[in-house]
Protein backbone atom coordinates (compact mmCIF):
# COMPACT_ATOMS: atom_id res chain seq x y z
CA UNK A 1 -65.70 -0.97 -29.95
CA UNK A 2 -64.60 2.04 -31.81
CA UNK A 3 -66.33 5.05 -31.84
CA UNK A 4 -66.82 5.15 -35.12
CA UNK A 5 -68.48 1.25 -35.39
CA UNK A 6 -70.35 2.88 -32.15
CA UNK A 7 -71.95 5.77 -34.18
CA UNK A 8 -72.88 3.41 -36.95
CA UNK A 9 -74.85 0.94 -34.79
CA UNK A 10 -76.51 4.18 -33.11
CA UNK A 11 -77.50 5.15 -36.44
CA UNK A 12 -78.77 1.77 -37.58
CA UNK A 13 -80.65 1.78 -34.73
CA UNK A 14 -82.44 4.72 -35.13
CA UNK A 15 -83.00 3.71 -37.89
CA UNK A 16 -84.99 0.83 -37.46
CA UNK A 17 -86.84 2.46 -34.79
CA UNK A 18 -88.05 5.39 -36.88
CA UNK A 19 -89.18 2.80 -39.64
CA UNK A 20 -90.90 0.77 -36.79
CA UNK A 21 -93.53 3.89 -36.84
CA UNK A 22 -93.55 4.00 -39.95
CA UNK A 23 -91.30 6.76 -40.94
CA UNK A 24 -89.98 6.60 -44.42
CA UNK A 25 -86.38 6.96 -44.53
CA UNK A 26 -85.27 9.14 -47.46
CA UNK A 27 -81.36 9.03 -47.30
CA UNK A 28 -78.88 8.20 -45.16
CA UNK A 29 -75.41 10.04 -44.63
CA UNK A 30 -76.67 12.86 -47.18
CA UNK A 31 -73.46 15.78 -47.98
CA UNK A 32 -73.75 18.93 -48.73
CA UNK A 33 -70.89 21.21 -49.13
CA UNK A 34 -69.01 20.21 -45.90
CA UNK A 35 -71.85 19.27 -43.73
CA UNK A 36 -73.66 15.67 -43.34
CA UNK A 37 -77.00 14.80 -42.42
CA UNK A 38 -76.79 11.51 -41.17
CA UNK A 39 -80.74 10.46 -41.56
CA UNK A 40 -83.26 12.14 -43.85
């Protein structure tokens, strides 16, 4: 697996955990300027 596809399923499921209590995702992969948030 690349690391890349890696990173993706890590965020996916983090994802779904954080919704699983009922957190409220509000973006995902947000930019700004040369920086990225990958879950807000």
């Amino acid at each position: 697996m690349h690391h890349l596809e890696l990173g993706q399923l890590g965020e996916n499921l983090a994802v779904e955990y954080l919704e699983s209590k009922a957190y409220k995702i509000l973006d995902r992969n947000y930019k700004w300027m040369r920086h990225e948030i990958d879950i807000v």
